[in-house]
Protein backbone atom coordinates (compact mmCIF):
# COMPACT_ATOMS: atom_id res chain seq x y z
CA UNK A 1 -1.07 -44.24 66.75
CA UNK A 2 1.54 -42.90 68.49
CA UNK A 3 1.00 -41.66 72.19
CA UNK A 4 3.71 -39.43 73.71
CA UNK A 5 3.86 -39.90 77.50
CA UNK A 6 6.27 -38.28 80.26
CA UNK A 7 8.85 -40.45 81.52
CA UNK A 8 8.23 -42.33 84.33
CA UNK A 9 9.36 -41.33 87.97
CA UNK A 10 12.09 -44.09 89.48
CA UNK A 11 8.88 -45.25 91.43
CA UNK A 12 6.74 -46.37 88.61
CA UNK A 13 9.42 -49.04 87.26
CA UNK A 14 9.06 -52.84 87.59
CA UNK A 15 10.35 -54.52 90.41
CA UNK A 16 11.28 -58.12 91.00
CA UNK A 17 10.30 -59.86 93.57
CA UNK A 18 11.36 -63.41 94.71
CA UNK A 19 10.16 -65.94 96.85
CA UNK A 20 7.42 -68.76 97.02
CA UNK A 21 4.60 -69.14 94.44
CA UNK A 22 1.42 -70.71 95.59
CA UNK A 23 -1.00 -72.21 93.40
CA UNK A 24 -4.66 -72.30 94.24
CA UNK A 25 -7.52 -74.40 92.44
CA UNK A 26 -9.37 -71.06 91.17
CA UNK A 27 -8.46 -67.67 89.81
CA UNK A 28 -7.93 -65.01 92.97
CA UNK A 29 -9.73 -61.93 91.81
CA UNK A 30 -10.07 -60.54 95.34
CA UNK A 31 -7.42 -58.62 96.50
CA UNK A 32 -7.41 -58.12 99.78
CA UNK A 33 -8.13 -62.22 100.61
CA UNK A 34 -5.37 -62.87 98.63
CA UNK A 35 -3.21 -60.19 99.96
CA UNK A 36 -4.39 -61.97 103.51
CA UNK A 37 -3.64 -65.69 102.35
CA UNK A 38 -0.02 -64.18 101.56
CA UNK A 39 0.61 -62.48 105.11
CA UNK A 40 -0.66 -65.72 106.54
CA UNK A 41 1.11 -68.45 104.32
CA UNK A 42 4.33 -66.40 103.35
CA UNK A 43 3.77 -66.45 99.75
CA UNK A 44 4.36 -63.69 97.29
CA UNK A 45 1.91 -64.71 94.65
CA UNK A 46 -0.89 -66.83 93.59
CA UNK A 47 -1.71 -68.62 91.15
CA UNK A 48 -4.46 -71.07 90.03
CA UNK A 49 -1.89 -72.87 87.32
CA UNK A 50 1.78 -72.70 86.77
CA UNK A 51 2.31 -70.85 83.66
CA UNK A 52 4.50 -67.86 82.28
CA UNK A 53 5.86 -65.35 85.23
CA UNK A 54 4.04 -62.44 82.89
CA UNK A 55 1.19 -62.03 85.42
CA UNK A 56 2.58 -63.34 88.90
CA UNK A 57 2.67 -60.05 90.75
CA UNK A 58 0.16 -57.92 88.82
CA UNK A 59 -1.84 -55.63 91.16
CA UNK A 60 -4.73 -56.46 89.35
CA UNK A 61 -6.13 -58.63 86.35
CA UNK A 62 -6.06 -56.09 83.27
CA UNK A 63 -5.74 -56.56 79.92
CA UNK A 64 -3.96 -53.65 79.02
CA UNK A 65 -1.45 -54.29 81.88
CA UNK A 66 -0.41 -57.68 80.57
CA UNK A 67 1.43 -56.95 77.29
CA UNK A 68 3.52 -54.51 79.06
CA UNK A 69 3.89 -57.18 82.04
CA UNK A 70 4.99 -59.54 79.86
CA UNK A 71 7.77 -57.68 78.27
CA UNK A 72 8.92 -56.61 81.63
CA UNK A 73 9.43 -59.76 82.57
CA UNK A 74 11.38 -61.06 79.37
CA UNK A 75 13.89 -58.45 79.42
CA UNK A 76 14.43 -59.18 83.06
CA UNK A 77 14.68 -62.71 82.15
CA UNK A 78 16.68 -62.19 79.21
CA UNK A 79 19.28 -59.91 81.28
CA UNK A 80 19.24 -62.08 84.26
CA UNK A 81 20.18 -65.02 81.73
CA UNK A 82 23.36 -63.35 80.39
CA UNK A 83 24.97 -62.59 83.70
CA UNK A 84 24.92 -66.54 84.55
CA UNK A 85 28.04 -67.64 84.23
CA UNK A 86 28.41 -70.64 80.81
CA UNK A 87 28.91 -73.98 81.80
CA UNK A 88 29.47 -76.53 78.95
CA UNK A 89 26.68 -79.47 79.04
CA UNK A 90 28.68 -82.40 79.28
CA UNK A 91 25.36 -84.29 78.47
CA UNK A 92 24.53 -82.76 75.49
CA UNK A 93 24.42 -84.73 72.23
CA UNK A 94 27.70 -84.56 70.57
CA UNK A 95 28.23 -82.52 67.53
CA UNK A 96 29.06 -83.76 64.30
CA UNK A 97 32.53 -83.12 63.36
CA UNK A 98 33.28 -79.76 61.04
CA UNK A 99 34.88 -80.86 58.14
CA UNK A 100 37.06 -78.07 56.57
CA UNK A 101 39.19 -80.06 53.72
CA UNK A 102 42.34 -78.41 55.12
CA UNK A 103 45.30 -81.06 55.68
CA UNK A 104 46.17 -81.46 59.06
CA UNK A 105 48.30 -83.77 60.92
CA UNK A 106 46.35 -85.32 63.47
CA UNK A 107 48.91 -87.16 65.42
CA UNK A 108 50.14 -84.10 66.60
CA UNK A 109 46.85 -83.32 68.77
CA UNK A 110 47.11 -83.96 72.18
CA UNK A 111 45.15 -87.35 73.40
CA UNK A 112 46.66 -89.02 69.71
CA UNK A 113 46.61 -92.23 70.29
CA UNK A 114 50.36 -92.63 69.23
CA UNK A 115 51.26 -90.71 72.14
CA UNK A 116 49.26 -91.93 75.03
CA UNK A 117 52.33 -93.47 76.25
CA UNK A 118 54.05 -90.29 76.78
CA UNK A 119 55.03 -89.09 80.30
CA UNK A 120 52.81 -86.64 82.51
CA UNK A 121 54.13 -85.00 85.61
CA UNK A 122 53.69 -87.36 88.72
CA UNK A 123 51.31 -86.53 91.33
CA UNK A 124 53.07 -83.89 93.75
CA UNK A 125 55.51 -82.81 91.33
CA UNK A 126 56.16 -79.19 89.15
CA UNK A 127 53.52 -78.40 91.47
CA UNK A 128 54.56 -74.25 91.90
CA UNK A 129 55.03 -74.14 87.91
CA UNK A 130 51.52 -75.84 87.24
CA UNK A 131 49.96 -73.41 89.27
CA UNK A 132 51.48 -70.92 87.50
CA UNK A 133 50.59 -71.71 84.28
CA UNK A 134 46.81 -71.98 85.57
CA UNK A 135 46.94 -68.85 87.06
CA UNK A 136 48.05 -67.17 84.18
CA UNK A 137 45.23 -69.11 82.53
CA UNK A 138 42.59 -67.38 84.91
CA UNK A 139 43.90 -63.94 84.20
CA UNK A 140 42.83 -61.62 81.45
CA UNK A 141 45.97 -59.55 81.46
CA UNK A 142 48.77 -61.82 79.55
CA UNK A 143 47.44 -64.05 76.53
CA UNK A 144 50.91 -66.14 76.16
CA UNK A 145 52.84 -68.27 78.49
CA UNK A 146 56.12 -68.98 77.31
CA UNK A 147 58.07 -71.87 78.80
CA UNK A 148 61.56 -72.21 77.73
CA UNK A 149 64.25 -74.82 78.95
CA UNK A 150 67.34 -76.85 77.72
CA UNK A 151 66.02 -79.91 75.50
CA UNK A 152 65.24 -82.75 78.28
CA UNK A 153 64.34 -80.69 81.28
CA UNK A 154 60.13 -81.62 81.13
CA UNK A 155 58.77 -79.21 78.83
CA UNK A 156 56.59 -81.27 77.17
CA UNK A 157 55.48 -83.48 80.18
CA UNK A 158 54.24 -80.31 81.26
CA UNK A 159 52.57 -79.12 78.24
CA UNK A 160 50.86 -82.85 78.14
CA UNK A 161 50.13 -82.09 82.06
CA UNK A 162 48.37 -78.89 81.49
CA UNK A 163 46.99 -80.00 78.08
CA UNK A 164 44.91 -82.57 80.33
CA UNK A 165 43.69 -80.06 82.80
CA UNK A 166 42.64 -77.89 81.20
CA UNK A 167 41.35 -80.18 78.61
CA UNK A 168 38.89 -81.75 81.59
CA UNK A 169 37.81 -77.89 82.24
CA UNK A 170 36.87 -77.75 78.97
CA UNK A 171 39.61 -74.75 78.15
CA UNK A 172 41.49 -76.59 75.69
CA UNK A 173 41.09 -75.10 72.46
CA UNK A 174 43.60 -76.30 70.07
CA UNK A 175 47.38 -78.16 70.56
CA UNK A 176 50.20 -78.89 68.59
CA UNK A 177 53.10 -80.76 69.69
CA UNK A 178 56.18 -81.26 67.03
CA UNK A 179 58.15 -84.56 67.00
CA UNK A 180 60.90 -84.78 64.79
CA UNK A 181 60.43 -88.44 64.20
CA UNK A 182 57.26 -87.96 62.22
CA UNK A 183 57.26 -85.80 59.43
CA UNK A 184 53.60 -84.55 59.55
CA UNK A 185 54.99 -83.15 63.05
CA UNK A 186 58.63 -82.22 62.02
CA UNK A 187 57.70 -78.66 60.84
CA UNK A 188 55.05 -76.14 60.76
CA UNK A 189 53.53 -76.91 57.42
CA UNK A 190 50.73 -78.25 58.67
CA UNK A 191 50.96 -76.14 62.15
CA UNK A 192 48.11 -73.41 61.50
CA UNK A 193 45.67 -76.12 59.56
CA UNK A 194 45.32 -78.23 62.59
CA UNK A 195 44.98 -75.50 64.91
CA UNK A 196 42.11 -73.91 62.50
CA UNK A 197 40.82 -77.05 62.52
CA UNK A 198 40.53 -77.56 65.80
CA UNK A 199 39.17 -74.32 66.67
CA UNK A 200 36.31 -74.41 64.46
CA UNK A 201 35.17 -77.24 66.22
CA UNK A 202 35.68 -76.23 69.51
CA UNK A 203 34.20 -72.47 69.05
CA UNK A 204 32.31 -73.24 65.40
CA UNK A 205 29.19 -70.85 64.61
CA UNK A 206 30.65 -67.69 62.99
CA UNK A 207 34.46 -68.76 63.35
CA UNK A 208 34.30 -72.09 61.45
CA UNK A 209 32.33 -69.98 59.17
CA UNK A 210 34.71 -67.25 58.67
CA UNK A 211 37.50 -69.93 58.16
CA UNK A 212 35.76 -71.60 55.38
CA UNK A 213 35.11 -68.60 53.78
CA UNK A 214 39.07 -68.10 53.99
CA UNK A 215 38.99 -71.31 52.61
CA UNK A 216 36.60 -70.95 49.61
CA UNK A 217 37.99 -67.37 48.95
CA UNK A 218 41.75 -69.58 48.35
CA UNK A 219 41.72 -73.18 48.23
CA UNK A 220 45.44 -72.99 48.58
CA UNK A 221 45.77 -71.29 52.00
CA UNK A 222 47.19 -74.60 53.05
CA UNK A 223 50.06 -74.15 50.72
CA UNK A 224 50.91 -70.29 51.51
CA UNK A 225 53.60 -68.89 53.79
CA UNK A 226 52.92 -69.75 57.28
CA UNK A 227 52.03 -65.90 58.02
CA UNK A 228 49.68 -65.23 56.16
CA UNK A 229 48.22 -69.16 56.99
CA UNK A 230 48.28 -67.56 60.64
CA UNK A 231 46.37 -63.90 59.32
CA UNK A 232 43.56 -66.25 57.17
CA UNK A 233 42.83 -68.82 59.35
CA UNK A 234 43.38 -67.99 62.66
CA UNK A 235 43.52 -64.38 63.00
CA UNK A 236 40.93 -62.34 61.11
CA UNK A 237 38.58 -65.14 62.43
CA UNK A 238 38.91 -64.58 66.23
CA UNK A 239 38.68 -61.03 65.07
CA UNK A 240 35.75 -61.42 63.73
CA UNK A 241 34.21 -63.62 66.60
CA UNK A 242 35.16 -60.92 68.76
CA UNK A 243 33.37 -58.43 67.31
CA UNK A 244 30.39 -60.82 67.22
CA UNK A 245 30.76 -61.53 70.64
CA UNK A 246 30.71 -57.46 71.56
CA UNK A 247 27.37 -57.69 70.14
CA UNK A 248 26.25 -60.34 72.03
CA UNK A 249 27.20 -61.99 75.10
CA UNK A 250 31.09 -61.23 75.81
CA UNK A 251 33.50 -63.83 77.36
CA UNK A 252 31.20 -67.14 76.53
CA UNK A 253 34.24 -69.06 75.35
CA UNK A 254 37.84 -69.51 77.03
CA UNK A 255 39.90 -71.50 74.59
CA UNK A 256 44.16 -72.53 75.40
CA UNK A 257 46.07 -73.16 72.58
CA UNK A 258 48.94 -75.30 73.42
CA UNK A 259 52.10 -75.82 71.32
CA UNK A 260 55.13 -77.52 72.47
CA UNK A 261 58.39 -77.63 70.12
């Protein structure tokens, strides 16, 4: 049955309160001694075991109240929750890999172990460009940083540089960085795959699954033109993971793609 009821006034909604919890060694049915043990001790509530915060500052013990008490204090909980800011656990148990069946050409990831011998900047130096580059990382308004240069002037000791940092803030999404030596590196064949790749195990949930579906819908997305390699695997998917993110909790995930040529 349905009861219709007038809205409440602005006085009648919850409020949160914070502060210290006591706990006692019996249930405090008495009001006004408890409201007297609080005024003396400093405490806002009372309570003879720690348990759910559904019931810690009821007025009084009813039944009725405690359903509604209860949801109050989820939804606060549940709001209160969103607005803390995410912080990857750098103790949680790693995941297992994602394993999309796209080719890819992992030497051209940064931290490749044929590479670890290539220069960084040195402590103290490109100082006023690195800060640049993480400042534009910081800011929602420009989504590309574009370094250009004359081949040999440190453009890819400072894409290695930044790779690192932001790799240890846990920004780094995907990289790519072309050597003409290698062949797997020598051209963007394999340029989208290993950034798709990537991604879905950086971001995974719905993006790795909207990739495989990419994947599943053409088996030979690896073998089409480089757009619409871009549009299929990349794209559309942070598309969608946008939209699912609207839904949800905006902003969880900052991923930097890096690609140095």
């Amino acid at each position: 049955m349905v009861v219709e009821r007038p809205p409440r006034s602005s006085q009648d909604w919850p409020r949160v309160h914070y502060g210290l919890i006591a706990s006692g060694n019996q249930v405090m049915k008495h009001g006004i001694t408890r409201d007297k043990l609080s005024r003396e001790e400093g405490f806002y509530v009372l309570r003879w075991k720690r348990q759910g915060i559904c019931g810690y500052s009821d007025s009084h013990k009813n039944k009725e109240w405690q359903p509604y008490a209860a949801l109050s204090a989820a939804a606060y909980a549940r709001a209160l929750i969103l607005q803390l800011p995410f912080k990857a656990n750098v103790r949680s148990r790693q995941l297992p890999p994602i394993e999309l069946g796209l080719p890819t050409a992992e030497d051209a990831v940064f931290g490749a172990y044929v590479d670890q011998d290539e220069p960084e900047c040195l402590p103290g130096t490109r100082v006023e460009l690195i800060d640049q580059i993480t400042q534009w990382s910081e800011s929602p308004q420009k989504c590309m940083f574009w370094l250009v240069g004359r081949a040999g002037t440190g453009k890819s000791t400072i894409s290695r540089t930044v790779a690192r940092l932001f790799r240890e803030k846990s920004h780094l999404g995907a990289s790519f960085f072309f050597k003409r030596s290698e062949a797997d590196r020598a051209t963007g064949a394999l340029l989208f795959t290993t950034i798709a790749s990537q991604l879905a195990n950086r971001v995974r949930g719905s993006f790795a699954s909207s990739i495989q579906s990419a994947i599943n819908e053409e088996p030979g997305i690896s073998k089409k033109a480089l757009r619409e390699q871009f549009d299929k695997l990349i794209f559309r998917p942070l598309c969608e993971l946008e939209r699912n993110q609207k839904s949800c909790r905006p902003g969880i995930i900052k991923s930097i793609l890096i690609i140095d040529a």
